[in-house]
PDB file of N, CA and C in Angstrom:
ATOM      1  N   UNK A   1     -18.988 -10.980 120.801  1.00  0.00           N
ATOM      2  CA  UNK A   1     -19.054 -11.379 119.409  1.00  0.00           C
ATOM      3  C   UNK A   1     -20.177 -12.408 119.282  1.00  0.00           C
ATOM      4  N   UNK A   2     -21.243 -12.272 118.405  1.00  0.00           N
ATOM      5  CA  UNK A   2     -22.166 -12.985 118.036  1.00  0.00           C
ATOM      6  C   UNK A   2     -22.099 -14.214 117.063  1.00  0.00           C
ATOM      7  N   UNK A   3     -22.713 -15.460 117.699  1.00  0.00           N
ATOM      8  CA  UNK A   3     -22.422 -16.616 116.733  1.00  0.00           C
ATOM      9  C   UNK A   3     -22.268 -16.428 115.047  1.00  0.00           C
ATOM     10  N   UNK A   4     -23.086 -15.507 114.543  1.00  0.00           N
ATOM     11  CA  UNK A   4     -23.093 -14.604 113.206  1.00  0.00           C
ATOM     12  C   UNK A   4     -21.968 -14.098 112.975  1.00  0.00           C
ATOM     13  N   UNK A   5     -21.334 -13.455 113.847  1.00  0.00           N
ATOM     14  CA  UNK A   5     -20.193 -12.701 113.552  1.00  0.00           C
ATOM     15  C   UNK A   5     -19.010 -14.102 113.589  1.00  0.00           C
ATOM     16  N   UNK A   6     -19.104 -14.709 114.402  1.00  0.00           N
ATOM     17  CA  UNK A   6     -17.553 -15.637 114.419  1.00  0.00           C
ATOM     18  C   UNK A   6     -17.813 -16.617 113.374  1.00  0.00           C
ATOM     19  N   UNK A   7     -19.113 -17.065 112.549  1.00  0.00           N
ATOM     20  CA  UNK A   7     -19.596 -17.524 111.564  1.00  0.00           C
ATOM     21  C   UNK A   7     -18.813 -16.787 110.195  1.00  0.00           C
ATOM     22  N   UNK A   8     -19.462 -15.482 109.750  1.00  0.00           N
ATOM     23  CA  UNK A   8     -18.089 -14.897 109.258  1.00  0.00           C
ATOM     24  C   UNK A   8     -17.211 -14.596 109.007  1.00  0.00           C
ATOM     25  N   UNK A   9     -15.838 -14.780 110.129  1.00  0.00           N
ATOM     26  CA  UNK A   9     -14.966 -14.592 110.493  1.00  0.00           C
ATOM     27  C   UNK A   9     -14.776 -16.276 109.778  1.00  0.00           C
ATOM     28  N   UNK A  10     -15.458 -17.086 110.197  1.00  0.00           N
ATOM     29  CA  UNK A  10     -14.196 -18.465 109.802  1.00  0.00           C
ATOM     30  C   UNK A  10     -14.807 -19.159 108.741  1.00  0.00           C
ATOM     31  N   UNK A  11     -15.381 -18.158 108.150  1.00  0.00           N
ATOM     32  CA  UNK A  11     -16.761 -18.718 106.594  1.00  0.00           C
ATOM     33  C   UNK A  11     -17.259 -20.375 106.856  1.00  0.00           C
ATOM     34  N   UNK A  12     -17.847 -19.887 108.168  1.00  0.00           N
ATOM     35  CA  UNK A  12     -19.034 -20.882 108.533  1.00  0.00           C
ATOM     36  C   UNK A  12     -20.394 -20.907 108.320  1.00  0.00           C
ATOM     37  N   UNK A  13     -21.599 -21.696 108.780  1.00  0.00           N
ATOM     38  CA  UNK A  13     -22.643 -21.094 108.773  1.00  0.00           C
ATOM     39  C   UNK A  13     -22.681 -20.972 110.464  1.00  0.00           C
ATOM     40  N   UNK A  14     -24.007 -19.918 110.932  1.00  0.00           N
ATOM     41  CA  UNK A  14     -23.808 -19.865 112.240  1.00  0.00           C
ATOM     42  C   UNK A  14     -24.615 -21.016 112.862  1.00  0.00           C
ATOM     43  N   UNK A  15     -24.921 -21.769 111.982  1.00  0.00           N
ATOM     44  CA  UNK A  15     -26.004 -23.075 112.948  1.00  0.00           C
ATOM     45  C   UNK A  15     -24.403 -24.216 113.404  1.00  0.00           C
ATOM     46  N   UNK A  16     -23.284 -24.584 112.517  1.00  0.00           N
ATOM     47  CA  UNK A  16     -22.137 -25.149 112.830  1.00  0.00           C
ATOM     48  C   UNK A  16     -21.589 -24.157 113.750  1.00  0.00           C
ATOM     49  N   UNK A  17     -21.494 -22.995 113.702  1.00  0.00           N
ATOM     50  CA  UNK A  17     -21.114 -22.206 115.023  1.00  0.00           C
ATOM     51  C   UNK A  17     -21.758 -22.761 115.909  1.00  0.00           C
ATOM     52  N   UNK A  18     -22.918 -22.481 116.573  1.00  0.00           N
ATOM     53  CA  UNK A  18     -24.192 -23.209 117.795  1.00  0.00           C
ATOM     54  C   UNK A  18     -23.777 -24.383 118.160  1.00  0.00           C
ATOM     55  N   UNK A  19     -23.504 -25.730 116.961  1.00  0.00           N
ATOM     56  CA  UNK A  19     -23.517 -27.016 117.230  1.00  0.00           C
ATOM     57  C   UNK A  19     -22.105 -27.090 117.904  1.00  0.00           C
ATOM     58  N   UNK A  20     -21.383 -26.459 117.098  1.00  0.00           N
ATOM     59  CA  UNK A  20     -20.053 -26.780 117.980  1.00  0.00           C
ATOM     60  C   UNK A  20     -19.917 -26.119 119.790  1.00  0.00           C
ATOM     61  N   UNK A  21     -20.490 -24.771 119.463  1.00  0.00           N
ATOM     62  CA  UNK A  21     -20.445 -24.460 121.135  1.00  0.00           C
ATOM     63  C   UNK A  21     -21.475 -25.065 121.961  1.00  0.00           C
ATOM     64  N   UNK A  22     -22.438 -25.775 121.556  1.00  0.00           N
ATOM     65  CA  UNK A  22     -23.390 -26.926 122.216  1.00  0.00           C
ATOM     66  C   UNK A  22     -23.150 -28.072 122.685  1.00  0.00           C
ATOM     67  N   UNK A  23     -22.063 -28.536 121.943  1.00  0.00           N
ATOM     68  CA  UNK A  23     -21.556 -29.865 122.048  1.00  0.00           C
ATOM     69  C   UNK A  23     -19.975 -29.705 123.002  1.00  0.00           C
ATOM     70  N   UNK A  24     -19.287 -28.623 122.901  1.00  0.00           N
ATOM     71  CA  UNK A  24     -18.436 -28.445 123.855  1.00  0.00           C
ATOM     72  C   UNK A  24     -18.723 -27.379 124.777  1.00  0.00           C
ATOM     73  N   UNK A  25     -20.100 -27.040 125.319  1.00  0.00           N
ATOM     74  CA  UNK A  25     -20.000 -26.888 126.634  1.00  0.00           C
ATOM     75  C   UNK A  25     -20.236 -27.572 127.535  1.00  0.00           C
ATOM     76  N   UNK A  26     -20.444 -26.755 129.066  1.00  0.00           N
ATOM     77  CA  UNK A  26     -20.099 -27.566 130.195  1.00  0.00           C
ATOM     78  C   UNK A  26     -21.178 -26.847 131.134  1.00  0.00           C
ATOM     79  N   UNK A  27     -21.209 -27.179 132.358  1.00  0.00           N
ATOM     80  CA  UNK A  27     -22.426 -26.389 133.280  1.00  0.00           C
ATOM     81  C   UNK A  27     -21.894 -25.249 133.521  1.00  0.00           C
ATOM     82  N   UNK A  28     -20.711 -25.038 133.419  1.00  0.00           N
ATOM     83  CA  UNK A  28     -19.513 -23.675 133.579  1.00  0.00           C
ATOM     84  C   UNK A  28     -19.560 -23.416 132.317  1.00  0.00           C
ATOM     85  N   UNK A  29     -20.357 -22.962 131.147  1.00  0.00           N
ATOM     86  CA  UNK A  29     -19.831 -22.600 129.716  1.00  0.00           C
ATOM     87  C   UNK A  29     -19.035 -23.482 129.087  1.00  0.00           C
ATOM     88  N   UNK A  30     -18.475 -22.926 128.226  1.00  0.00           N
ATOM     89  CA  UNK A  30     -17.722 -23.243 126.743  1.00  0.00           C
ATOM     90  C   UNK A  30     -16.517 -23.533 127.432  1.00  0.00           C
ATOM     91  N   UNK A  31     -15.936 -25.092 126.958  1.00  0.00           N
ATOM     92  CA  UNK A  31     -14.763 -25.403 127.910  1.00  0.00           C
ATOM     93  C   UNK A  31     -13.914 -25.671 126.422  1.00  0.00           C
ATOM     94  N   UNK A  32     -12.700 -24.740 126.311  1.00  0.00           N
ATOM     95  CA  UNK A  32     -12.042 -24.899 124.840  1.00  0.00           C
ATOM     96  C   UNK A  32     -11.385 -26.124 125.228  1.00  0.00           C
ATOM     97  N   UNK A  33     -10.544 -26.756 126.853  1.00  0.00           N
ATOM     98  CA  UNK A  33      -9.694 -27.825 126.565  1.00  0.00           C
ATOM     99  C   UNK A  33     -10.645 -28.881 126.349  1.00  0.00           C
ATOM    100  N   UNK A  34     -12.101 -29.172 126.754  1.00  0.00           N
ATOM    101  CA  UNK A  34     -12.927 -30.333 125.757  1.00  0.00           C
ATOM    102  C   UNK A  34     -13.338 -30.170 124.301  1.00  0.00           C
ATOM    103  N   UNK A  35     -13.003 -28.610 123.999  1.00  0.00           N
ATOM    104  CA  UNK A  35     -13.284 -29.060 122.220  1.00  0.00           C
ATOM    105  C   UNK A  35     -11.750 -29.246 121.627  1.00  0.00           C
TER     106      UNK A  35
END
């Protein structure tokens, strides 16, 4: 699923999609228990 698409899905824009998975990842990816 593309930042675009989950942008849609939660009537976001996809740049707040990006910032949020930017700011809670990790050197291992996207860590959901730090967001």
């Amino acid at each position: 699923m593309s930042q675009r698409q989950i942008g849609r899905e939660l009537a976001l824009h996809s740049a707040t999609i990006s910032r949020v998975l930017r700011r809670n990842a990790t050197s291992g990816g996207y860590d959901i228990q730090q967001a």
